[in-house]
Protein backbone atom coordinates (compact mmCIF):
# COMPACT_ATOMS: atom_id res chain seq x y z
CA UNK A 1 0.00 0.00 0.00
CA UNK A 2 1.49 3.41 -1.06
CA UNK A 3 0.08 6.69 0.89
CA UNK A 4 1.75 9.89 2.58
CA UNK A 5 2.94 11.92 5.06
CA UNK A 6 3.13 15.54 5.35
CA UNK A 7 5.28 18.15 7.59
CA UNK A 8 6.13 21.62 7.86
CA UNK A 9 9.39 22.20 7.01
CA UNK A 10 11.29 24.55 8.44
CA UNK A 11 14.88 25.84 6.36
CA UNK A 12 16.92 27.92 6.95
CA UNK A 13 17.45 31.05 5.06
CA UNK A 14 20.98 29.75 2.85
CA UNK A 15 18.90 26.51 2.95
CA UNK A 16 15.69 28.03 1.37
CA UNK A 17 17.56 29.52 -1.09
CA UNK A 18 19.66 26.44 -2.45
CA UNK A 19 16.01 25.16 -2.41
CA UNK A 20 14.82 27.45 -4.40
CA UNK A 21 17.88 27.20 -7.12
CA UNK A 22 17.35 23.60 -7.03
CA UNK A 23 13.61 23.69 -8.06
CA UNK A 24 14.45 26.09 -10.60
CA UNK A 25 16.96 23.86 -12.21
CA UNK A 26 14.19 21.03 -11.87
CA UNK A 27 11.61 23.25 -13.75
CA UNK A 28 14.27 23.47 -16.72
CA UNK A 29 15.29 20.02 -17.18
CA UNK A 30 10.83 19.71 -17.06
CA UNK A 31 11.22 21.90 -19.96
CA UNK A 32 13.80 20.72 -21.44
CA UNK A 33 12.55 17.21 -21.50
CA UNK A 34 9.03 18.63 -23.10
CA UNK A 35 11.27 20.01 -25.76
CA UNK A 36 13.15 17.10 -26.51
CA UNK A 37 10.03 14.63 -26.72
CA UNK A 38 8.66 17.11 -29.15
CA UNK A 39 12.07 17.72 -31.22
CA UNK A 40 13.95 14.60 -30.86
CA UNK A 41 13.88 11.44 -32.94
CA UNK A 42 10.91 9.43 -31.40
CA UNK A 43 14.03 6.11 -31.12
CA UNK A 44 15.71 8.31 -28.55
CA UNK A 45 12.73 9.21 -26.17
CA UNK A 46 9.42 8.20 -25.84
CA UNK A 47 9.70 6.70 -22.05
CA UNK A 48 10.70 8.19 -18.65
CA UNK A 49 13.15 5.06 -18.98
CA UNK A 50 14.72 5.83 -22.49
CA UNK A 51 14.89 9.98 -21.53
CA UNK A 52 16.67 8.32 -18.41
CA UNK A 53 20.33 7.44 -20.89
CA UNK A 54 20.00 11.28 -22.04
CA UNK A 55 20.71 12.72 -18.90
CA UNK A 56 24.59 12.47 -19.38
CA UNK A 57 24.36 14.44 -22.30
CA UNK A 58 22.50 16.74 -20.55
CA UNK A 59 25.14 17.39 -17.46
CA UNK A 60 28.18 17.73 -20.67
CA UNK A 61 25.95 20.33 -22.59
CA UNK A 62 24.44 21.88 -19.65
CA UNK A 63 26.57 21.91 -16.35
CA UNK A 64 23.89 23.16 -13.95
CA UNK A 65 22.00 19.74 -14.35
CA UNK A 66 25.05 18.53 -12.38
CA UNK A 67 24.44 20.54 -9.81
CA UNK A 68 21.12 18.44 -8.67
CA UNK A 69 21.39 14.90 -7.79
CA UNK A 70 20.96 12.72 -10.05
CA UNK A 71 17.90 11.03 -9.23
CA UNK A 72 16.12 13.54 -8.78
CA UNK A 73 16.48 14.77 -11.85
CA UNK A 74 15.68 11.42 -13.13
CA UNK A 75 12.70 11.71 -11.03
CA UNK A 76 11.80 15.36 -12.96
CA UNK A 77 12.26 13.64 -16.25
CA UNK A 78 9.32 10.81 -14.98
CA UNK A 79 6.85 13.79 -13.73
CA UNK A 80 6.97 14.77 -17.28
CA UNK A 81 6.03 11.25 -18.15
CA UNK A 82 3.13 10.96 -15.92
CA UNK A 83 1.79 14.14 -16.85
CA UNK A 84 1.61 13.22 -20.82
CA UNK A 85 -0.23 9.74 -18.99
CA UNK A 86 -2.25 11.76 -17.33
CA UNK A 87 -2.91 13.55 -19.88
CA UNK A 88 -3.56 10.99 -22.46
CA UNK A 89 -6.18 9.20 -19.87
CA UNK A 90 -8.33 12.51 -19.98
CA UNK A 91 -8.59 12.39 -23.64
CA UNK A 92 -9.48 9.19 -23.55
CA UNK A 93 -12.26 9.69 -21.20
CA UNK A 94 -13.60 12.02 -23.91
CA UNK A 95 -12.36 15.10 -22.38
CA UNK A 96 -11.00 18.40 -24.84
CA UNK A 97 -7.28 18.63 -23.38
CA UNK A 98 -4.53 19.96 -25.24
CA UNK A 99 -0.52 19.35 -25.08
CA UNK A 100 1.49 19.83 -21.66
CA UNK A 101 2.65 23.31 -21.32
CA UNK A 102 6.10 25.20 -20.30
CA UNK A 103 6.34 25.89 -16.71
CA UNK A 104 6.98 29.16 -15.46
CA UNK A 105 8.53 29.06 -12.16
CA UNK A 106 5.35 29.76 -10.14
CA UNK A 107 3.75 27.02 -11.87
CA UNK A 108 6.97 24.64 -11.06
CA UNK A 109 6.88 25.21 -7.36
CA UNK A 110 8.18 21.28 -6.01
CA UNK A 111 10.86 18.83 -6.25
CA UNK A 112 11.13 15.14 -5.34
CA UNK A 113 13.89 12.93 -4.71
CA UNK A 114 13.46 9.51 -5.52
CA UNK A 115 15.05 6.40 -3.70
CA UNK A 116 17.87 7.99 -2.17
CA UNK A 117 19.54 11.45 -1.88
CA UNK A 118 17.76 11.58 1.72
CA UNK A 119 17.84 10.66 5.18
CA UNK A 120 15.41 11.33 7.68
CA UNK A 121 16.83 11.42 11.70
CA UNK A 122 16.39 12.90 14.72
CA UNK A 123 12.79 12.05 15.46
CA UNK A 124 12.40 11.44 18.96
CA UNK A 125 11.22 14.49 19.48
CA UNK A 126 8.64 17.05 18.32
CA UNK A 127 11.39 17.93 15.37
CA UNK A 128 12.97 15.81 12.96
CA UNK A 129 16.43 16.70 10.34
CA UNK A 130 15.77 15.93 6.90
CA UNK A 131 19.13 16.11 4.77
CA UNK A 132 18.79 16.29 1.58
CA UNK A 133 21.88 15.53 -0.91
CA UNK A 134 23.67 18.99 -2.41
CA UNK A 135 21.60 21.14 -0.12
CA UNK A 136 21.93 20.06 3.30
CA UNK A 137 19.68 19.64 7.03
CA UNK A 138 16.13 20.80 6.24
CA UNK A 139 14.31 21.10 10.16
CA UNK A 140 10.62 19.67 9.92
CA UNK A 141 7.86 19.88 12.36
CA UNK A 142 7.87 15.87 13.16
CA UNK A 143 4.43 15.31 14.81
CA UNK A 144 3.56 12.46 13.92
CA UNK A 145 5.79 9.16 13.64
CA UNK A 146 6.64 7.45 10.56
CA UNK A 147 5.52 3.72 11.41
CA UNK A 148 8.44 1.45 11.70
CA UNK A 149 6.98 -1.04 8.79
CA UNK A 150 6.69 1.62 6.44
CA UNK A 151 9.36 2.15 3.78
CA UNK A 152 10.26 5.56 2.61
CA UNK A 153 10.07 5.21 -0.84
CA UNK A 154 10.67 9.12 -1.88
CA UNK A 155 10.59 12.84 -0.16
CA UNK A 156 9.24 15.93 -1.77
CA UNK A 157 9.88 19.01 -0.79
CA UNK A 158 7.23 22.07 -1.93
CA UNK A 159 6.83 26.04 -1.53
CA UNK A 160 3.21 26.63 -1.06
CA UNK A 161 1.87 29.58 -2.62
CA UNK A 162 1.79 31.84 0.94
CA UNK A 163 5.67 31.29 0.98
CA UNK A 164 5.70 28.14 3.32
CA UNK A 165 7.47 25.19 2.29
CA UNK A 166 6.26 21.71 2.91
CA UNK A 167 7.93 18.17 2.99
CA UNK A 168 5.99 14.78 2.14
CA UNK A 169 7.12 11.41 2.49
CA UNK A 170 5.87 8.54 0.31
CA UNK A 171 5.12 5.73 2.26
CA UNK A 172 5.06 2.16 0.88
CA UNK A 173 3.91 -0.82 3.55
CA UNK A 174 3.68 -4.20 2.39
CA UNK A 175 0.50 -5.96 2.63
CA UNK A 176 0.98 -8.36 5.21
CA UNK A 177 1.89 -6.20 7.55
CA UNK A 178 -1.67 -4.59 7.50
CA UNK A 179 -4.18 -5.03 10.01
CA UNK A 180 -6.26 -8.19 8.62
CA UNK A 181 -10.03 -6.68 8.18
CA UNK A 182 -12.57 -8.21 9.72
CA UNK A 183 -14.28 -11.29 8.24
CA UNK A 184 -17.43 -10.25 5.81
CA UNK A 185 -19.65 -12.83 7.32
CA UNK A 186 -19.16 -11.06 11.06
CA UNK A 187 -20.61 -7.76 9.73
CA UNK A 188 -23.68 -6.64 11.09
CA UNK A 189 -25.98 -3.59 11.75
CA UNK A 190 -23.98 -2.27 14.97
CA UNK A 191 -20.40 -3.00 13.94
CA UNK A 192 -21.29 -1.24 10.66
CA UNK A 193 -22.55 2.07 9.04
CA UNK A 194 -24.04 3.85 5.80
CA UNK A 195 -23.74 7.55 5.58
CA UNK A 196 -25.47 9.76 3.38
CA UNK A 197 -23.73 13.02 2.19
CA UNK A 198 -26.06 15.63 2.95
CA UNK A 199 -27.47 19.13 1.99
CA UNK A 200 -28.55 20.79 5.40
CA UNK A 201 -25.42 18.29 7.68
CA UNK A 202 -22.21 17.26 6.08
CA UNK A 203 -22.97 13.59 6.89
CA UNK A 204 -26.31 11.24 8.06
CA UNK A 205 -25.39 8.27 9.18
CA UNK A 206 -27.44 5.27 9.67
CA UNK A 207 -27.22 4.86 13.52
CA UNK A 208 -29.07 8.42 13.68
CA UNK A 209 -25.29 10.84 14.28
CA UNK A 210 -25.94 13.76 12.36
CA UNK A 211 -22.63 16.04 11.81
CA UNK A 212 -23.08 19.88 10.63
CA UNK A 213 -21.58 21.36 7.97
CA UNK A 214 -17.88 23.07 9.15
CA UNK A 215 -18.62 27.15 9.49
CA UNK A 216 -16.96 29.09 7.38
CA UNK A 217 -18.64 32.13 7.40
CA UNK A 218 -15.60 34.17 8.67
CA UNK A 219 -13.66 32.88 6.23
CA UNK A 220 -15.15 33.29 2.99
CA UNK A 221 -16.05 36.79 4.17
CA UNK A 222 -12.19 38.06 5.17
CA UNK A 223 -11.25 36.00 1.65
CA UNK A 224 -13.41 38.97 -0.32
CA UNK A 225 -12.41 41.14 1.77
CA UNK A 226 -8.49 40.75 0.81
CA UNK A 227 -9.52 39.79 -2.94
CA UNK A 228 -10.88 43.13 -2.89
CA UNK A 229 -8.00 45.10 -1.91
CA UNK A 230 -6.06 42.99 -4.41
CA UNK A 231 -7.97 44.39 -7.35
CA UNK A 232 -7.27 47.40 -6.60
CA UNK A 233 -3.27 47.07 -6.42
CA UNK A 234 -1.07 47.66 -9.58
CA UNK A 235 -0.02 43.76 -10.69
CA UNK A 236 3.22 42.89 -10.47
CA UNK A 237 4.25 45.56 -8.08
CA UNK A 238 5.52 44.75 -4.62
CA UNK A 239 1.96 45.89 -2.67
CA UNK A 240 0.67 43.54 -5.05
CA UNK A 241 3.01 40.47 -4.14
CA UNK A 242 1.60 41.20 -0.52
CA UNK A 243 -1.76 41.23 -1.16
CA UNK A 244 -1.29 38.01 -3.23
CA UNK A 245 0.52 36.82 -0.44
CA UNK A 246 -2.48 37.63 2.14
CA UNK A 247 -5.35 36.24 -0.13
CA UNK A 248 -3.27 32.89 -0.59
CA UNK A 249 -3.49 32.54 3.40
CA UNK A 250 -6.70 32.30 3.32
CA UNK A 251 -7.13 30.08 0.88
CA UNK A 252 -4.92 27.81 2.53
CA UNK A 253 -6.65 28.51 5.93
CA UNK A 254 -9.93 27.13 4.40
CA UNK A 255 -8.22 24.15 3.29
CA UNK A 256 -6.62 23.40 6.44
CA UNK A 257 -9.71 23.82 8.38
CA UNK A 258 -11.49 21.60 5.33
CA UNK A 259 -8.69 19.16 5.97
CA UNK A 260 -8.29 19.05 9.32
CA UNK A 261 -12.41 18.13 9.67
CA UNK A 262 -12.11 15.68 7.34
CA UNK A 263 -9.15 13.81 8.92
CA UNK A 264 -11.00 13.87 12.58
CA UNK A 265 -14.18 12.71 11.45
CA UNK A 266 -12.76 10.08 8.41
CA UNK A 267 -10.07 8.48 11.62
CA UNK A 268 -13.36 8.08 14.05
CA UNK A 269 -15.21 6.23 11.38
CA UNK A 270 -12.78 3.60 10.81
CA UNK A 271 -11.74 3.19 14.46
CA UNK A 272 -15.39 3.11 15.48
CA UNK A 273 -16.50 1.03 12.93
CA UNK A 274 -15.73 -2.80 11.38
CA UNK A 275 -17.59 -1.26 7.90
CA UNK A 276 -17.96 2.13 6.21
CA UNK A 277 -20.42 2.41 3.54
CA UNK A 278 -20.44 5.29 1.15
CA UNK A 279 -21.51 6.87 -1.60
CA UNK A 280 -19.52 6.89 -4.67
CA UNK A 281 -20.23 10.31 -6.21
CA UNK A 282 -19.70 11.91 -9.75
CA UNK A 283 -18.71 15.68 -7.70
CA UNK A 284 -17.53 17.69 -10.65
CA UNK A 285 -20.57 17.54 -12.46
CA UNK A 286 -22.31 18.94 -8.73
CA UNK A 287 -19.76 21.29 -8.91
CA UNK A 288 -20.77 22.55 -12.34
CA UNK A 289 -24.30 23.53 -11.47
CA UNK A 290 -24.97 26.99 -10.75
CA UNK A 291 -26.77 26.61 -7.39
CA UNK A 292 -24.55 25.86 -3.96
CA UNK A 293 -21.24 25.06 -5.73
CA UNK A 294 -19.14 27.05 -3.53
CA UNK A 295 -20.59 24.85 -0.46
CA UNK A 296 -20.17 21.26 -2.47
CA UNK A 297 -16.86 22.36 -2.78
CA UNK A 298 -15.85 22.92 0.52
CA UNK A 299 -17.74 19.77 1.20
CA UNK A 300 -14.44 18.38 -0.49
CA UNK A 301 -17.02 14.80 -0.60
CA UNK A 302 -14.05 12.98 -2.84
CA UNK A 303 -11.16 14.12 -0.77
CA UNK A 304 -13.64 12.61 2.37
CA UNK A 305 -13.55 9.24 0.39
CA UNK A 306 -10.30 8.79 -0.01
CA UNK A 307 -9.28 9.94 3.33
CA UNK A 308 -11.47 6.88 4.56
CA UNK A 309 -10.37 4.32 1.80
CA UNK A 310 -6.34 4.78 2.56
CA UNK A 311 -7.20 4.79 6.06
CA UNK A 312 -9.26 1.54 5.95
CA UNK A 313 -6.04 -0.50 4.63
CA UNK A 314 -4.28 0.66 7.77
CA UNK A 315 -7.03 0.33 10.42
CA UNK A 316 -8.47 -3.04 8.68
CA UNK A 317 -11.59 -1.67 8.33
CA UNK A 318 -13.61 -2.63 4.69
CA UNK A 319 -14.93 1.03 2.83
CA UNK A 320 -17.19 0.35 -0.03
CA UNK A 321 -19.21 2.63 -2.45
CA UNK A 322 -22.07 1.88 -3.28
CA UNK A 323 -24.43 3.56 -6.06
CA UNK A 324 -25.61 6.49 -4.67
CA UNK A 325 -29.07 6.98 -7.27
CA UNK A 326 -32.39 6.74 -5.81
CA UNK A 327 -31.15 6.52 -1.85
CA UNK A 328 -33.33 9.38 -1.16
CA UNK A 329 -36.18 8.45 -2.67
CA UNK A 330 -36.33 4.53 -2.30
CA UNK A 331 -37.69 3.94 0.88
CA UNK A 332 -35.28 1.94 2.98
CA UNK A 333 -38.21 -0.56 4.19
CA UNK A 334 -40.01 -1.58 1.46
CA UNK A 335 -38.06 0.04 -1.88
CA UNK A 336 -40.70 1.61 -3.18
CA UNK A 337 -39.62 5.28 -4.67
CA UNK A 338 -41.26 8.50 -3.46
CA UNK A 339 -39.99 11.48 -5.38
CA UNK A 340 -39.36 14.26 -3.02
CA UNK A 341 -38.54 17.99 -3.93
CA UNK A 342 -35.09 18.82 -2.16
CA UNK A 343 -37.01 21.31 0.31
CA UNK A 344 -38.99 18.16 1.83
CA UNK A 345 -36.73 16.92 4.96
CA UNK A 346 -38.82 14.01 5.87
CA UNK A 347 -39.41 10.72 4.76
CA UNK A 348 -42.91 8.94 4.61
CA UNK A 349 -43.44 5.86 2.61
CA UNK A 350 -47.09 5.93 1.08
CA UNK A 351 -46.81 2.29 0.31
CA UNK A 352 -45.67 0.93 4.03
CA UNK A 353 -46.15 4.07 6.12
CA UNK A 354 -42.75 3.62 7.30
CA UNK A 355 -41.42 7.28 8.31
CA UNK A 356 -38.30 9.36 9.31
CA UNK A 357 -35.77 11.92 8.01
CA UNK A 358 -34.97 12.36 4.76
CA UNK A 359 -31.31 12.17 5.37
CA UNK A 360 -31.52 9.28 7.54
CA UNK A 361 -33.60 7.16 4.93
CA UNK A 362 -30.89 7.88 2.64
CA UNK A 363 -28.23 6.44 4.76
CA UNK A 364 -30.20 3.04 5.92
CA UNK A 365 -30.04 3.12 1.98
CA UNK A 366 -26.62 3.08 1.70
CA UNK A 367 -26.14 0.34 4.48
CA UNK A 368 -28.42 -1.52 2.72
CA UNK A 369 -26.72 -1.15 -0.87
CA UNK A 370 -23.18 -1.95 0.89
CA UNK A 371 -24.76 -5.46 2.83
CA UNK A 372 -25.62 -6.14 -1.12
CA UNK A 373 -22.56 -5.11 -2.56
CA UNK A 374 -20.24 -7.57 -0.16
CA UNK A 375 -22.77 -10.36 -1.02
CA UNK A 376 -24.47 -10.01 2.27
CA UNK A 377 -28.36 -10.20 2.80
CA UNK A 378 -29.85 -7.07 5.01
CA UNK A 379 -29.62 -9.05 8.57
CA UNK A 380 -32.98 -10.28 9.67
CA UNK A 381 -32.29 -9.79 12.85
CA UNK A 382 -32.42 -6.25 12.43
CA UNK A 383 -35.07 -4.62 10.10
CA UNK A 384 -34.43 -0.88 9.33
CA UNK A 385 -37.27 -0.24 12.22
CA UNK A 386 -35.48 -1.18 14.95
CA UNK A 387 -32.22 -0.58 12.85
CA UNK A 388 -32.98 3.23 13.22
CA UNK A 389 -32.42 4.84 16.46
CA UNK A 390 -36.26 6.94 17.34
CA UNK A 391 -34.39 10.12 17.09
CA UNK A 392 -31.25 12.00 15.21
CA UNK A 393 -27.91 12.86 17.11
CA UNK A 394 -27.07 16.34 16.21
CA UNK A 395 -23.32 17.08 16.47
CA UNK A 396 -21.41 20.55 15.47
CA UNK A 397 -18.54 20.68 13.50
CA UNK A 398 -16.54 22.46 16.71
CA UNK A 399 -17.20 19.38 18.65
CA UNK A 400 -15.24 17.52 15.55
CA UNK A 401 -12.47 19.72 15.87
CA UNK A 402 -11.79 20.19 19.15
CA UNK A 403 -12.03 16.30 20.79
CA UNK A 404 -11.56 14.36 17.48
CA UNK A 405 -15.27 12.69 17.63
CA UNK A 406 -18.53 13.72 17.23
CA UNK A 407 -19.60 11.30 20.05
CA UNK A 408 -18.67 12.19 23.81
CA UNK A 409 -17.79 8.67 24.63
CA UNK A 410 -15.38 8.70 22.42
CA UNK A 411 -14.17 12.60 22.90
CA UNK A 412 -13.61 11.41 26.56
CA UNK A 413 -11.62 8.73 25.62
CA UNK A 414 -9.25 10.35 23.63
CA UNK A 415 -8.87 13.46 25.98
């Protein structure tokens, strides 16, 4: 299993600025690899591994290329590579893309160092010493530990757009020495959960825990505020590096804060939980209508799914989508559909009578759909009636945030 880590790095000022050199000698040899694939006999190039034997040439014609190490730079000459992938998977998919681009340097903003030209030490504490080859001791913010099965299988090292720079570690652990998830045929109704992505709370889940949406009021409104006073500055002029500087911090505020919800609530779900079941949803065409967009977006409901798919491999927990159609208007006792405008919050089943919220249907849906999907029948034991707690769990954001859970059992726990 491959995943990441991420720390604050913190370099010092000759450091930051062999940093910067570096990345700016990475961005060329980007370029310079774009120019060859589209100028050089197709024999010669063609792969990340054939581009690979040019790289001598390179460091004879161009001395500063030597002035990297080397893999690295082979590593540059591979991001190219994965980009034209990329980028040849979108046009398959049917999408109107056009050829890679040259990078300017605030569009080439990262490096990565691939395999070796690093050593991490010095983590006992709170801080940790990366050193990176030709540049020297980078000091990180170490707070949380690498595990000890994990293999560290490359390190980049990023300036964010605020001026901060950023370290992550890619992370490889072998299979076997993941938690073993539980056995399918032990699942049931109380070791196991559906939640519905909502409109009025972030999540429903089917055990009746309703979580609001984060508030980001404040935000938003201090993020016109400065985007406002950035209009009105002359571009390219040092006020205006400022003010670009100011608006990018809160940006990045909102995406920390986005973030930082997400990884709370997406690490209580698989610790509380043997199964997570999920909706798998298309967002960027809910991002393209014109109504709410800017609050699916913070809802960041993708980013939530993967958070809680790479953290069921290491907590052993199964996450599966299900199809998300017709959850809110199937009724979750007897299947029969109901349509129901998006201003009507309750559920009520003309066929069986069965009733409850909206939002809650939705998610005994989902439970339902994921029993299905893992080739399990919806437990007699436990019909969605009793299945359904008699009332809904309302939990703030805050209370996310500040213990870690949206339960106090839990929140007491961990304190």
């Amino acid at each position: 299993m491959d995943y990441s880590h991420r720390y604050v790095a913190y370099p010092t000022q000759p450091v930051a600025e062999r940093l910067e050199h570096h990345i700016d000698i990475h961005r060329q040899a980007y370029n310079y690899t774009r120019y060859e694939y589209e100028n050089v006999d197709a024999d010669n190039i063609g792969s990340a591994y054939k581009h690979h034997y040019r790289l001598p040439d390179w460091k004879t014609k161009f001395p500063i290329f030597s002035e990297v190490n080397s893999k690295a730079l082979q590593r540059t000459v591979t991001r190219f590579y994965q980009n034209l992938s990329n980028l040849s998977k979108k046009k398959q998919n049917g999408n109107n893309v056009g050829r890679l681009k040259w990078k300017s340097p605030k569009e080439f903003q990262s490096m990565t160092y691939s395999q070796s030209g690093f050593e991490l030490k010095n983590t006992s504490g709170r801080t940790a010493t990366l050193t990176l080859s030709k540049i020297g001791d980078v000091r990180i913010r170490y707070h949380r530990e690498i595990p000890d099965e994990a293999t560290i299988k490359e390190v980049t090292v990023k300036k964010e757009t605020a001026g901060e720079w950023f370290v992550s570690f890619g992370l490889e652990t072998d299979d076997e020495d993941l938690p073993e998830k539980p056995d399918v045929n032990s699942l049931e109704t109380s070791n196991s959960i559906g939640i519905d992505l909502g409109i009025l709370n972030y999540i429903h889940t089917s055990d009746g825990l309703s979580v609001d949406w984060l508030d980001l009021d404040e935000e938003y409104e201090r993020l016109r505020r400065e985007q406002r006073t950035l209009s009105r500055k002359e571009e390219g002029s040092n006020n205006w590096e400022r003010q670009r500087v100011a608006v990018a911090k809160v940006k990045r505020r909102i995406r920390r804060k986005v973030l930082d919800f997400q990884q709370k609530l997406t690490t209580w779900l698989v610790r509380e939980y043997d199964a997570v079941f999920v909706e798998d949803l298309d967002v960027k065409p809910m991002l393209e209508e014109s109504h709410n967009a800017r609050n699916k977006q913070d809802a960041a409901w993708r980013q939530f799914i993967t958070l809680l798919e790479y953290k069921a491999e290491l907590y052993g927990v199964h996450v599966v989508q299900v199809e998300p159609h017709g959850t809110t208007k199937e009724c979750a006792s007897c299947g029969v559909e109901t349509k129901k405008p998006i201003w009507v919050r309750e559920h009520s089943c003309p066929s069986c009578e069965f009733e409850c919220d909206r939002d809650a249907n939705a998610a005994l849906n989902v439970l339902q759909r994921g029993f299905s999907k893992l080739g399990l029948g919806w437990p007699e034991s436990t019909p969605v009636e009793t299945a359904l707690p008699t009332d809904t769990r309302v939990v703030s954001a805050k209370r996310v945030i500040e213990t870690g859970s949206p339960t106090l059992n839990e929140a007491k726990a961990l304190a």
